[in-house]
Protein backbone atom coordinates (compact mmCIF):
# COMPACT_ATOMS: atom_id res chain seq x y z
CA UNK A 1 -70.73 -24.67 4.01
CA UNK A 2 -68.39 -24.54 6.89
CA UNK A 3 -67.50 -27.45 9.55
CA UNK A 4 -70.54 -26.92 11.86
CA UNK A 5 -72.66 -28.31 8.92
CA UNK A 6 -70.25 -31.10 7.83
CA UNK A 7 -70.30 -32.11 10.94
CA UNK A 8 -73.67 -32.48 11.63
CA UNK A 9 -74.54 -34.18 8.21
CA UNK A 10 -71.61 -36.78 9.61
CA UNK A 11 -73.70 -36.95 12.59
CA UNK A 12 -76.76 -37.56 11.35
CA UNK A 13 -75.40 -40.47 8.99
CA UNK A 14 -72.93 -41.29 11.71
CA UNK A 15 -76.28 -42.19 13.81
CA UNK A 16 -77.78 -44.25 11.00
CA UNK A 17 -75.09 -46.51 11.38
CA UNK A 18 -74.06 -46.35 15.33
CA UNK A 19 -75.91 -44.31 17.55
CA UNK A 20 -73.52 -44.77 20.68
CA UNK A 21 -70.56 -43.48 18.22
CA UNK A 22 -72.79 -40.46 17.43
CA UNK A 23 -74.02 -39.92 20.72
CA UNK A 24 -70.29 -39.69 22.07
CA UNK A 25 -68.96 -37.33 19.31
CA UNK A 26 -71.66 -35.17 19.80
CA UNK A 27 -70.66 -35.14 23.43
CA UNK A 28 -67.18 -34.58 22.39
CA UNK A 29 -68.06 -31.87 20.25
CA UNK A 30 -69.97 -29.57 22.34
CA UNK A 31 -67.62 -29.63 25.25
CA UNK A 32 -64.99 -28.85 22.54
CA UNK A 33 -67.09 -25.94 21.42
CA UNK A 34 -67.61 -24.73 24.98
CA UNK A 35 -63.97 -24.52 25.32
CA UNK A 36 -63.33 -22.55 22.93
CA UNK A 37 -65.81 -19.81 23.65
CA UNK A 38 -64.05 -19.54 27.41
């Protein structure tokens, strides 16, 4: 298990409980991730 699927299993019960919360770490998260590649 490594943190790309802890994170989306906190996601996914993140959502569950506050989609806009979700929504923005998502958002957070893959302009972390493109980043990183660059």
């Amino acid at each position: 298990m490594d943190w790309n699927d802890i994170l989306t299993l906190f996601i996914a019960a993140d959502t569950l409980l506050n989609p806009k919360l979700a929504l923005l770490g998502w958002l957070v998260w893959r302009l972390w991730k493109r980043r990183e590649k660059s």
